[in-house]
C-alpha atoms as a PDB file:
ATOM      1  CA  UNK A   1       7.082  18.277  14.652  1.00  0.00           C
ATOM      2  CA  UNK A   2       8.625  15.314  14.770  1.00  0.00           C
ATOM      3  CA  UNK A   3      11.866  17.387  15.287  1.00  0.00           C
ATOM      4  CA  UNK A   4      10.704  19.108  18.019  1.00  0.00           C
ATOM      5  CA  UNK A   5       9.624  15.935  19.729  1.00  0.00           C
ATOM      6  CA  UNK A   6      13.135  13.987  19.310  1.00  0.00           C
ATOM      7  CA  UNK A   7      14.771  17.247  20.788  1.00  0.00           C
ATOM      8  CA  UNK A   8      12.280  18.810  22.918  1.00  0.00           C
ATOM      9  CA  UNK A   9      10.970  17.775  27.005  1.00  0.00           C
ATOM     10  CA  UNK A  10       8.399  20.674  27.088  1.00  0.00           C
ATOM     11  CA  UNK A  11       6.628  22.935  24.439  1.00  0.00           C
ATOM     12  CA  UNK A  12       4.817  26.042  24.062  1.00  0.00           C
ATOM     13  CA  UNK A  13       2.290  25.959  21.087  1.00  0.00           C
ATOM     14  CA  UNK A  14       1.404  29.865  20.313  1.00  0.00           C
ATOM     15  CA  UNK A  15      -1.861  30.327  17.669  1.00  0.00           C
ATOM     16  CA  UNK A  16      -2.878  33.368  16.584  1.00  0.00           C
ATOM     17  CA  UNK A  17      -1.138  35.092  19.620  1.00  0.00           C
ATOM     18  CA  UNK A  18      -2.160  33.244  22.109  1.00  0.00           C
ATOM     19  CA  UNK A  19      -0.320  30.315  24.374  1.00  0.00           C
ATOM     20  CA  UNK A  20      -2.563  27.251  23.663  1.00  0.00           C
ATOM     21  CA  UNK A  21       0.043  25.003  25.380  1.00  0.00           C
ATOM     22  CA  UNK A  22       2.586  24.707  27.855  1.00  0.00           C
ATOM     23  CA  UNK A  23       3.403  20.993  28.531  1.00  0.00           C
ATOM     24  CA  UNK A  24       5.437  18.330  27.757  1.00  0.00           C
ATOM     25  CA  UNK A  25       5.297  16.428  24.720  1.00  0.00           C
ATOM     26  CA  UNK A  26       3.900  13.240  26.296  1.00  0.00           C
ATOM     27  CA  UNK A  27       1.361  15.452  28.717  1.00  0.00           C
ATOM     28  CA  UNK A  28       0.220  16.865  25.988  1.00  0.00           C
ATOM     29  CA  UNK A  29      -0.013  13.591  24.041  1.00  0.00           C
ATOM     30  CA  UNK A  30      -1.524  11.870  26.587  1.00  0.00           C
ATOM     31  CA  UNK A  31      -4.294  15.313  27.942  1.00  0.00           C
ATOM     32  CA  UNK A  32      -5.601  16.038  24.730  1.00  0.00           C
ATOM     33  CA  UNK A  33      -6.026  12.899  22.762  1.00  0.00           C
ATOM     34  CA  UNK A  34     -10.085  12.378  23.307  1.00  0.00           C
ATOM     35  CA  UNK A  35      -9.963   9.234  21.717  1.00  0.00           C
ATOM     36  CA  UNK A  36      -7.786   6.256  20.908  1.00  0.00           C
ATOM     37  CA  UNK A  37      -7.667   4.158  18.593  1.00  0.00           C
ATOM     38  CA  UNK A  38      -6.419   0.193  18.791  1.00  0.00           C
ATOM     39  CA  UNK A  39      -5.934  -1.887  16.112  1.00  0.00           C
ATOM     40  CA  UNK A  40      -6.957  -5.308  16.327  1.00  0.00           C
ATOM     41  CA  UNK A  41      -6.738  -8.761  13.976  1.00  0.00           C
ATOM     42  CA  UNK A  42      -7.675 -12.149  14.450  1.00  0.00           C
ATOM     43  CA  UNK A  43      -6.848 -15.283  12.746  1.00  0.00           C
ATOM     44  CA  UNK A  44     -10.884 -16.244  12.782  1.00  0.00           C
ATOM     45  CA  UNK A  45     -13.762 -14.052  10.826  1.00  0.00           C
ATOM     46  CA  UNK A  46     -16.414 -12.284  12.699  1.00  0.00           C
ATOM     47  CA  UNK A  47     -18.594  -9.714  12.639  1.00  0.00           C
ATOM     48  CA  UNK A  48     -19.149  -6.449  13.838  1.00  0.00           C
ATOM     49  CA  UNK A  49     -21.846  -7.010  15.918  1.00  0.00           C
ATOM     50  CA  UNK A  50     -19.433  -9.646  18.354  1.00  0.00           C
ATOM     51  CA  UNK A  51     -17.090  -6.338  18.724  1.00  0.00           C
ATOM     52  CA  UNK A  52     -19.771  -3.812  19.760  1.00  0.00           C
ATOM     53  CA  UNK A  53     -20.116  -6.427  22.721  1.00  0.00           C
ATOM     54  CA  UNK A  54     -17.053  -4.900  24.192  1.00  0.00           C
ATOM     55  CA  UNK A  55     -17.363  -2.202  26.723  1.00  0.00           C
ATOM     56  CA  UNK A  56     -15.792   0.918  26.037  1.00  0.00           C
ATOM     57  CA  UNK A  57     -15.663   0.932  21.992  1.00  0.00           C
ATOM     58  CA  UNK A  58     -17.284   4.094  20.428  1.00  0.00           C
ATOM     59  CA  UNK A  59     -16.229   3.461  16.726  1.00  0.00           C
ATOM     60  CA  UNK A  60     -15.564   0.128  14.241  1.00  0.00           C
ATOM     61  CA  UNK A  61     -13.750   0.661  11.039  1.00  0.00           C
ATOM     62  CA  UNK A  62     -12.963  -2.961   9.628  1.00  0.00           C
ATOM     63  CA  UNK A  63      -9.494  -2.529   7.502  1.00  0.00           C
ATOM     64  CA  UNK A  64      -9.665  -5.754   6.209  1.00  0.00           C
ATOM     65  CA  UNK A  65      -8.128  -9.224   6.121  1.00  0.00           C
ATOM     66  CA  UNK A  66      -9.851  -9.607   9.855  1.00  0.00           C
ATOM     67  CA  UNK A  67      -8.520  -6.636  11.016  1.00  0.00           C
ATOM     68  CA  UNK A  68     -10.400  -3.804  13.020  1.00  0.00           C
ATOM     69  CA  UNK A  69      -9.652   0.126  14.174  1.00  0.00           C
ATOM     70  CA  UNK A  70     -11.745   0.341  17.095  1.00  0.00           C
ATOM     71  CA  UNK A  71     -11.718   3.660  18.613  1.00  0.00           C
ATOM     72  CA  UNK A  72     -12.760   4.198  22.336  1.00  0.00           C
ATOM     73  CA  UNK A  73     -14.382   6.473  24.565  1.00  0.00           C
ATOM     74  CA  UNK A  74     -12.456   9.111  26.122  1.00  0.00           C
ATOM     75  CA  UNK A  75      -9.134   7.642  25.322  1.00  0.00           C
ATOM     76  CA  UNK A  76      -9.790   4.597  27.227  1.00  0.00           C
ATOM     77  CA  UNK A  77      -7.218   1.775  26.751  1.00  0.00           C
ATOM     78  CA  UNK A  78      -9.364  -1.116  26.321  1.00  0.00           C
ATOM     79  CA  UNK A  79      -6.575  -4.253  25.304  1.00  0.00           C
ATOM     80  CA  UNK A  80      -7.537  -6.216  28.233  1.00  0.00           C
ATOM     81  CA  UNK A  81     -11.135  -6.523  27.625  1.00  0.00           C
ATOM     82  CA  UNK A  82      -9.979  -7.248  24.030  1.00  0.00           C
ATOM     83  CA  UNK A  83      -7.815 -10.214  25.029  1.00  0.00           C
ATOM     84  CA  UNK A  84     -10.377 -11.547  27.491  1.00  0.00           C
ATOM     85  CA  UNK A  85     -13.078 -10.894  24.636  1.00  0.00           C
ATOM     86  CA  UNK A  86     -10.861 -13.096  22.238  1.00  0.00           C
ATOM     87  CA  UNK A  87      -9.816 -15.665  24.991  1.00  0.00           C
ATOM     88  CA  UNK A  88     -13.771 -15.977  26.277  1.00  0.00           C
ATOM     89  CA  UNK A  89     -14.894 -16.635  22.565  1.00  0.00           C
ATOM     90  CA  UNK A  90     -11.843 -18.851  21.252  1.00  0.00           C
ATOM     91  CA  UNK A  91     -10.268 -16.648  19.090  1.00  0.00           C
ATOM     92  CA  UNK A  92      -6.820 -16.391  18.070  1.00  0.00           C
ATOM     93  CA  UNK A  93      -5.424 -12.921  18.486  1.00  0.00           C
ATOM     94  CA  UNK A  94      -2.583 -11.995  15.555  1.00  0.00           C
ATOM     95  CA  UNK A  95      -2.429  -8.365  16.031  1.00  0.00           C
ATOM     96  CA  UNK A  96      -3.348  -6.109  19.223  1.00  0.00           C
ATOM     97  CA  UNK A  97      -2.258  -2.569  19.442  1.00  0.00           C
ATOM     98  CA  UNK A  98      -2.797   0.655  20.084  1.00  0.00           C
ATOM     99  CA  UNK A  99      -1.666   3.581  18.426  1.00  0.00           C
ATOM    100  CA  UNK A 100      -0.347   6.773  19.711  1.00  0.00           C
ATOM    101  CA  UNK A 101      -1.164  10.616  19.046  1.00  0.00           C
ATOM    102  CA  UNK A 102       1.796  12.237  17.552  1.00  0.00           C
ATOM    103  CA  UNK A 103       2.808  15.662  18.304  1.00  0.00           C
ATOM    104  CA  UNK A 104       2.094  16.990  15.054  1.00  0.00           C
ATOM    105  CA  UNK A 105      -1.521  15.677  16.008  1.00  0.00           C
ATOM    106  CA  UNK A 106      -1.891  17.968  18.964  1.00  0.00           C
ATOM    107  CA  UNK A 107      -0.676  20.656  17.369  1.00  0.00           C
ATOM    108  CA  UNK A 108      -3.296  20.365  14.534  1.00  0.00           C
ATOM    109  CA  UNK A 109      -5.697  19.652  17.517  1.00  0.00           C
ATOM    110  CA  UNK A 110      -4.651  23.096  19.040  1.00  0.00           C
ATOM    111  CA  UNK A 111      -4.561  25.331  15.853  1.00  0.00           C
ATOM    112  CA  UNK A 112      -6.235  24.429  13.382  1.00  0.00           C
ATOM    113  CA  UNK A 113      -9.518  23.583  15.135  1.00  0.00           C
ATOM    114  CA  UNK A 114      -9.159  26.685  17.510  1.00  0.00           C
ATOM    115  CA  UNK A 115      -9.201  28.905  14.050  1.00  0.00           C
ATOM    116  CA  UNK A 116     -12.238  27.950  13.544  1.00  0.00           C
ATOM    117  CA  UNK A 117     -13.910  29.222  16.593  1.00  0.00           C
END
């Protein structure tokens, strides 16, 4: 997949004889991903109970060393309310990002999952 995205502006994604998609790569990136995920560190510890304060987060996964995977609701990007969520309670932000859907994602998304209906 990864091939197909370097080289590719649109794709069609066939499963079991049927078009599933007809897009371009980021369209269909960006329409099917139902969640996203952001990845966020800071330099103080806290808890998860000071994350679920911020609007917008349906999942916390703590990775470690301060870090968090927060994933959102209906692939809302939530960074800002992150930043102003660190800036309001002092905290130093050291990592803030959010990760994109690859291809190879979506086509999982659109195959596998489908074969099971």
């Amino acid at each position: 997949m990864q091939e197909v995205q370097a080289v590719s502006d649109r794709v069609l994604i066939i499963n079991d004889g049927k078009l599933v998609a007809d897009d371009t790569t980021t369209e269909l990136q960006q329409r099917l991903a139902a969640e996203l995920f952001i990845t966020v560190g800071f330099q103080e510890d806290i808890n998860t109970s000071r994350l679920n304060g911020i609007e917008g987060i349906r999942n916390i996964t703590y990775l470690g060393d301060n870090t968090w995977q927060l994933t959102t609701e209906g692939n809302r990007d939530i960074r800002e309310e992150i930043y102003r969520f660190a800036k309001d309670n002092d905290l130093t932000l050291l990592t803030l990002h959010k990760e994109e859907r690859s291809l190879e994602d979506v086509f999982h998304q659109l195959t596998v999952e489908d074969s099971s209906k």
